[in-house]
Protein backbone atom coordinates (compact mmCIF):
# COMPACT_ATOMS: atom_id res chain seq x y z
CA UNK A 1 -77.68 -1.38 20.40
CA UNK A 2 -80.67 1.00 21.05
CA UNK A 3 -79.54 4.85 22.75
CA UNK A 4 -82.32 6.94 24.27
CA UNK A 5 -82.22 10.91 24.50
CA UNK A 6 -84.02 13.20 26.46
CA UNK A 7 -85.21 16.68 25.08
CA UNK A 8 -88.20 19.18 24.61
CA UNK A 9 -90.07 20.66 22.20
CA UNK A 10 -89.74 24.74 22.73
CA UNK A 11 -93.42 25.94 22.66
CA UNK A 12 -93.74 29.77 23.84
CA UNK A 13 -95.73 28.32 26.86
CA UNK A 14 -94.48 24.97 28.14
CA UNK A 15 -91.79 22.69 27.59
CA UNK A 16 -92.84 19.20 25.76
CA UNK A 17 -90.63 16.70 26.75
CA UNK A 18 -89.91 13.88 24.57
CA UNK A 19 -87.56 10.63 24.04
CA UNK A 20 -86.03 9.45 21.23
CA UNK A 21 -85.22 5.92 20.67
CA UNK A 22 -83.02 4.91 18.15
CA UNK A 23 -81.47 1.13 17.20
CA UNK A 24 -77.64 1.54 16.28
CA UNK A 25 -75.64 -0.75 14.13
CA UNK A 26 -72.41 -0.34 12.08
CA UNK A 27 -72.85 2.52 9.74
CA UNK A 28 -76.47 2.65 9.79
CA UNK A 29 -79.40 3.29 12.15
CA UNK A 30 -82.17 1.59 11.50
CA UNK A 31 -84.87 2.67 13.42
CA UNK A 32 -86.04 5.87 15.35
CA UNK A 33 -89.37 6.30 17.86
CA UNK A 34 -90.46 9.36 19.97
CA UNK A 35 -92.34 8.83 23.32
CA UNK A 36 -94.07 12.37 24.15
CA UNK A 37 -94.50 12.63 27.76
CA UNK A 38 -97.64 15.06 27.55
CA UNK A 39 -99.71 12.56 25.62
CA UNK A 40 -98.11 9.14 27.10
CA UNK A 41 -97.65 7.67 23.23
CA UNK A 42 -95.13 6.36 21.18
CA UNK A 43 -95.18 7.02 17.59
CA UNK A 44 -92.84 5.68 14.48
CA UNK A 45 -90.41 8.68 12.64
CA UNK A 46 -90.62 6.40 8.93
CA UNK A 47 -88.89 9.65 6.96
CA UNK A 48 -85.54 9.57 8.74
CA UNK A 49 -82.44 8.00 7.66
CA UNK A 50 -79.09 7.82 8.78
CA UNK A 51 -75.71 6.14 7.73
CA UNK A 52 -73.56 6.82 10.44
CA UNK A 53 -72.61 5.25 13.93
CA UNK A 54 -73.38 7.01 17.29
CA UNK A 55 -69.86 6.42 19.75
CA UNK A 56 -71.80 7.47 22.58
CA UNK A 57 -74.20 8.01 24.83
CA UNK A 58 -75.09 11.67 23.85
CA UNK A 59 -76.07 14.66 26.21
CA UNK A 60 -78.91 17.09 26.40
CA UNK A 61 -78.79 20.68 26.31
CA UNK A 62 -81.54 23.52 25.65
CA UNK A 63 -84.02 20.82 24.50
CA UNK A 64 -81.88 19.02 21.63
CA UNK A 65 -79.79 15.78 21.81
CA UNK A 66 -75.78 15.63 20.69
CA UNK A 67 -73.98 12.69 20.10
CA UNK A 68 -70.24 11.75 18.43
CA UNK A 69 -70.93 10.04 15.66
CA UNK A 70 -68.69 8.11 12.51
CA UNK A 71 -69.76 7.97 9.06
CA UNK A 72 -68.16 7.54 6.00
CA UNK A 73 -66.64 11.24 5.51
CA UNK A 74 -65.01 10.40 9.58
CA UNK A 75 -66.30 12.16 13.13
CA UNK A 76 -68.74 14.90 12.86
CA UNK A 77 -71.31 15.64 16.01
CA UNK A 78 -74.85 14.62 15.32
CA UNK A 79 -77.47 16.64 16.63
CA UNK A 80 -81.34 16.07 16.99
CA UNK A 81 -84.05 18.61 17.09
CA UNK A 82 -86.76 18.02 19.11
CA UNK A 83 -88.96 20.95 18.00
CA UNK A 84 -88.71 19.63 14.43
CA UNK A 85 -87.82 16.34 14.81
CA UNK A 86 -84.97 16.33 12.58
CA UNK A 87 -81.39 15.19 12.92
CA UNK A 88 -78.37 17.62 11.63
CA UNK A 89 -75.06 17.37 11.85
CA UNK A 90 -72.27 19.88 13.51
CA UNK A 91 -68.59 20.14 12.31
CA UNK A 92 -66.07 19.30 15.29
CA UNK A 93 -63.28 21.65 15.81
CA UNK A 94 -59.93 21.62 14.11
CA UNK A 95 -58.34 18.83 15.88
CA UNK A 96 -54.77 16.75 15.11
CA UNK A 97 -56.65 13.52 15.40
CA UNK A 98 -59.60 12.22 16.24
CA UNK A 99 -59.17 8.96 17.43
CA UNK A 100 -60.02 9.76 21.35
CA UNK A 101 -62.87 12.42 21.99
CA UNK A 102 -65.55 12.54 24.63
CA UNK A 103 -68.63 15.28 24.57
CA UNK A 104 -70.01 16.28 27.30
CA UNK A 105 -71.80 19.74 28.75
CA UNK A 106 -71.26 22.99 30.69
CA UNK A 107 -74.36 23.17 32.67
CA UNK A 108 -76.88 23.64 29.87
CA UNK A 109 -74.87 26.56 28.19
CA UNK A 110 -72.58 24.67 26.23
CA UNK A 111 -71.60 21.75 24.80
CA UNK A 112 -68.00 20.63 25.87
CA UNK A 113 -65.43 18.16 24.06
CA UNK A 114 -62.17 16.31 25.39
CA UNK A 115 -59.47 15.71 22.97
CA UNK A 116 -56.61 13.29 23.94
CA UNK A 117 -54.00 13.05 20.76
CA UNK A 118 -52.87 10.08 20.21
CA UNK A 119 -49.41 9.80 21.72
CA UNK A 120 -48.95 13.53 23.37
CA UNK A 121 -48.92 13.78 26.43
CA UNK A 122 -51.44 16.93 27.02
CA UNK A 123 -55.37 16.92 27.16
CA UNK A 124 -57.00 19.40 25.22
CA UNK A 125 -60.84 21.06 26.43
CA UNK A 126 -62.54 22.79 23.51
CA UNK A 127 -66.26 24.33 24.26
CA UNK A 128 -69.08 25.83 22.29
CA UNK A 129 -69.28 29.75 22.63
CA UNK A 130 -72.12 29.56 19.84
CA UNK A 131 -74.59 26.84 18.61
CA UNK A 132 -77.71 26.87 16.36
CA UNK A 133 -80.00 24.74 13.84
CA UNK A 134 -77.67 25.06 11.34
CA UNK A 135 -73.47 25.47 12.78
CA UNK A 136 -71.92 24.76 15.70
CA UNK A 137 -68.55 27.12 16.53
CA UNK A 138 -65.63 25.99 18.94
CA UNK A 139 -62.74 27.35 20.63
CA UNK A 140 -60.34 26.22 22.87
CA UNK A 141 -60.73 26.13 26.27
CA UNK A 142 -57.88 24.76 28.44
CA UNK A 143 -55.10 22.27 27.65
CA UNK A 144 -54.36 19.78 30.70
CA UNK A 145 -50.40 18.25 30.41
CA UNK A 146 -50.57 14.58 31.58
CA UNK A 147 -46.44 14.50 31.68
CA UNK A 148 -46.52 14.25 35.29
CA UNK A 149 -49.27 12.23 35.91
CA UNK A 150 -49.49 8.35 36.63
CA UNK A 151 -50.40 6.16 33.99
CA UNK A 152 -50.83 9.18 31.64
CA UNK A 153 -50.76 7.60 28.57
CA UNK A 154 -53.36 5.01 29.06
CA UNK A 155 -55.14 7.64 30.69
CA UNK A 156 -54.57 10.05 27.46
CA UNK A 157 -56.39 6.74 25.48
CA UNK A 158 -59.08 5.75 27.51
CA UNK A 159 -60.77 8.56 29.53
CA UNK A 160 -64.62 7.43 29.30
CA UNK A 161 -66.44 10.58 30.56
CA UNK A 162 -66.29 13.99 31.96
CA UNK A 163 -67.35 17.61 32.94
CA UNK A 164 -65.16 21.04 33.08
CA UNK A 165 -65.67 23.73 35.68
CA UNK A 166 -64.70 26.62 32.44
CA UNK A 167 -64.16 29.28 34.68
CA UNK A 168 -61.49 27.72 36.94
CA UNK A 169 -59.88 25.73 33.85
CA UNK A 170 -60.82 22.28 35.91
CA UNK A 171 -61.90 18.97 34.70
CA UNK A 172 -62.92 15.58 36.44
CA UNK A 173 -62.94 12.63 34.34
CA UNK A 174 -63.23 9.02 34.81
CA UNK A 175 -60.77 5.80 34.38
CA UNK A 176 -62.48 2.81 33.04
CA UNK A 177 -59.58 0.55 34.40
CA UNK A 178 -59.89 -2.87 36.10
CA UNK A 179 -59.90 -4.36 39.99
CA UNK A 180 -58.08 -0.81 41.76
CA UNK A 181 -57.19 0.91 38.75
CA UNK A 182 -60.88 2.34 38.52
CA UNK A 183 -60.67 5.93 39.58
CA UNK A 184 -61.95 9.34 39.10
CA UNK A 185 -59.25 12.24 38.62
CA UNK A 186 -59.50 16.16 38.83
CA UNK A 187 -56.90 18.23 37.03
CA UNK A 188 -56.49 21.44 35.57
CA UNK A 189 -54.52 23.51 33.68
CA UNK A 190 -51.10 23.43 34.10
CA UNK A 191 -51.67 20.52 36.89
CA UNK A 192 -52.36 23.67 39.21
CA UNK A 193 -55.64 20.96 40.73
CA UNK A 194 -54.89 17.35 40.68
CA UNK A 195 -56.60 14.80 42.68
CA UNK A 196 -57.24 10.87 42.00
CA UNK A 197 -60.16 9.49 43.78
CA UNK A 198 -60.49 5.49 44.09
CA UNK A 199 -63.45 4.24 43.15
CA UNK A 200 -64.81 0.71 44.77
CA UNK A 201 -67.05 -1.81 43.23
CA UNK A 202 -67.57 -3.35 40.09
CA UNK A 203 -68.95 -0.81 38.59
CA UNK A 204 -67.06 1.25 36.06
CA UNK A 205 -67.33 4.77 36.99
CA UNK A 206 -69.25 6.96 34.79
CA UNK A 207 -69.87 10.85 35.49
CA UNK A 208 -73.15 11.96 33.53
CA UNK A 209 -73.85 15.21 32.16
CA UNK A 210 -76.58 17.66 33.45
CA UNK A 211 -80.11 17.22 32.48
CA UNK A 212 -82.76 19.60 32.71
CA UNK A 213 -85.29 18.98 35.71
CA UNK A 214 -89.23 17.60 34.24
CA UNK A 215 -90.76 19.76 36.87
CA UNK A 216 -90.92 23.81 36.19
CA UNK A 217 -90.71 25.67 39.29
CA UNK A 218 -92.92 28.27 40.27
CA UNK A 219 -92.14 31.44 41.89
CA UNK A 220 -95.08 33.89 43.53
CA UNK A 221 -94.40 37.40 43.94
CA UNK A 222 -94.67 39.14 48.06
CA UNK A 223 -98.26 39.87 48.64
């Protein structure tokens, strides 16, 4: 399987944007290339190696990639530097298990994580308040109970993707199910918002994460 992830290269100047390719298999990653946007080219990273196995399909935020990824210690969140071009890897927070987690972003602040435990019937939101090159720290943001909610355990088990409003303690996440099951919900804590929103189609519904905008805008002072 191959992922892609968009990021930049912080220059005092401009912004270089860059992709990474990567080709994913069980435990090991076997290939990485970079596609530089500023000089159209791809080009080969040969000195990287990784035994792990990215979950998902990553986010962006302030120029550096983040996926969930498994390796042979368990979950940790794998992070890839665009300025340097090297991957490093994040501690997750404290957690009872971590058999159902989804990463996602606050606007492009922080990096967010939902944690269903396996068999509770509560949703926990844990965010960022401080990332770097070399640690990532966590706290807790807002714990969602599913008790009164429909279907809440399969929803505990198989929420596929999501984004938190932090300052009103809301999140809206998507169902993977099947034929009408497919739906987007918004809850929040203490079930204070909760909406379900069918969703029509074939289509599974995804929510993506923000991205930052390619084009730099340019503001001119009053003459």
């Amino acid at each position: 399987m191959q992922h892609f992830a968009l990021g930049y290269q912080n220059n005092k100047s401009f912004r270089s944007f860059k992709i990474l390719k990567c080709w994913n298999r069980v435990f090991h990653i076997e290939g990485f290339e970079i596609y530089d946007l500023s000089s159209d080219s791809w080009r080969v990273l040969d000195d990287l190696a990784l035994n792990c196995w990215i979950l998902d399909s990553g986010v962006s935020l302030k120029g550096n990639a983040y996926w969930l990824a498994l390796g042979e210690t368990g979950f940790f969140l794998l992070g890839f530097d665009f300025t340097r071009d090297i991957f490093v890897r994040f501690c997750l927070p404290q957690l009872e298990d971590r058999s159902t987690i989804n990463l996602s972003v606050v606007r492009d602040e922080k990096l967010s994580l939902l944690h269903c435990p396996r068999y509770a019937s509560h949703v926990e939101v844990w965010v960022t308040h401080e990332i770097d090159t070399q640690a990532a720290l966590w706290s807790k943001s807002f714990i969602v109970k599913l008790h009164s909610l429909p279907y809440h355990y399969l929803i505990s088990l198989r929420i596929e993707s999501f984004l938190i409003d932090e300052e009103n303690k809301v999140a809206l996440c998507s169902y993977p199910g099947s034929g009408d099951s497919k739906k987007l919900f918004i809850c929040g804590e203490d079930n204070e918002y909760y909406r379900q929103i069918p969703c029509a189609g074939t289509t599974n519904p995804v929510i993506f994460s923000y991205v930052p905008s390619l084009f730099r805008v340019q503001q001119s002072g009053s003459k």
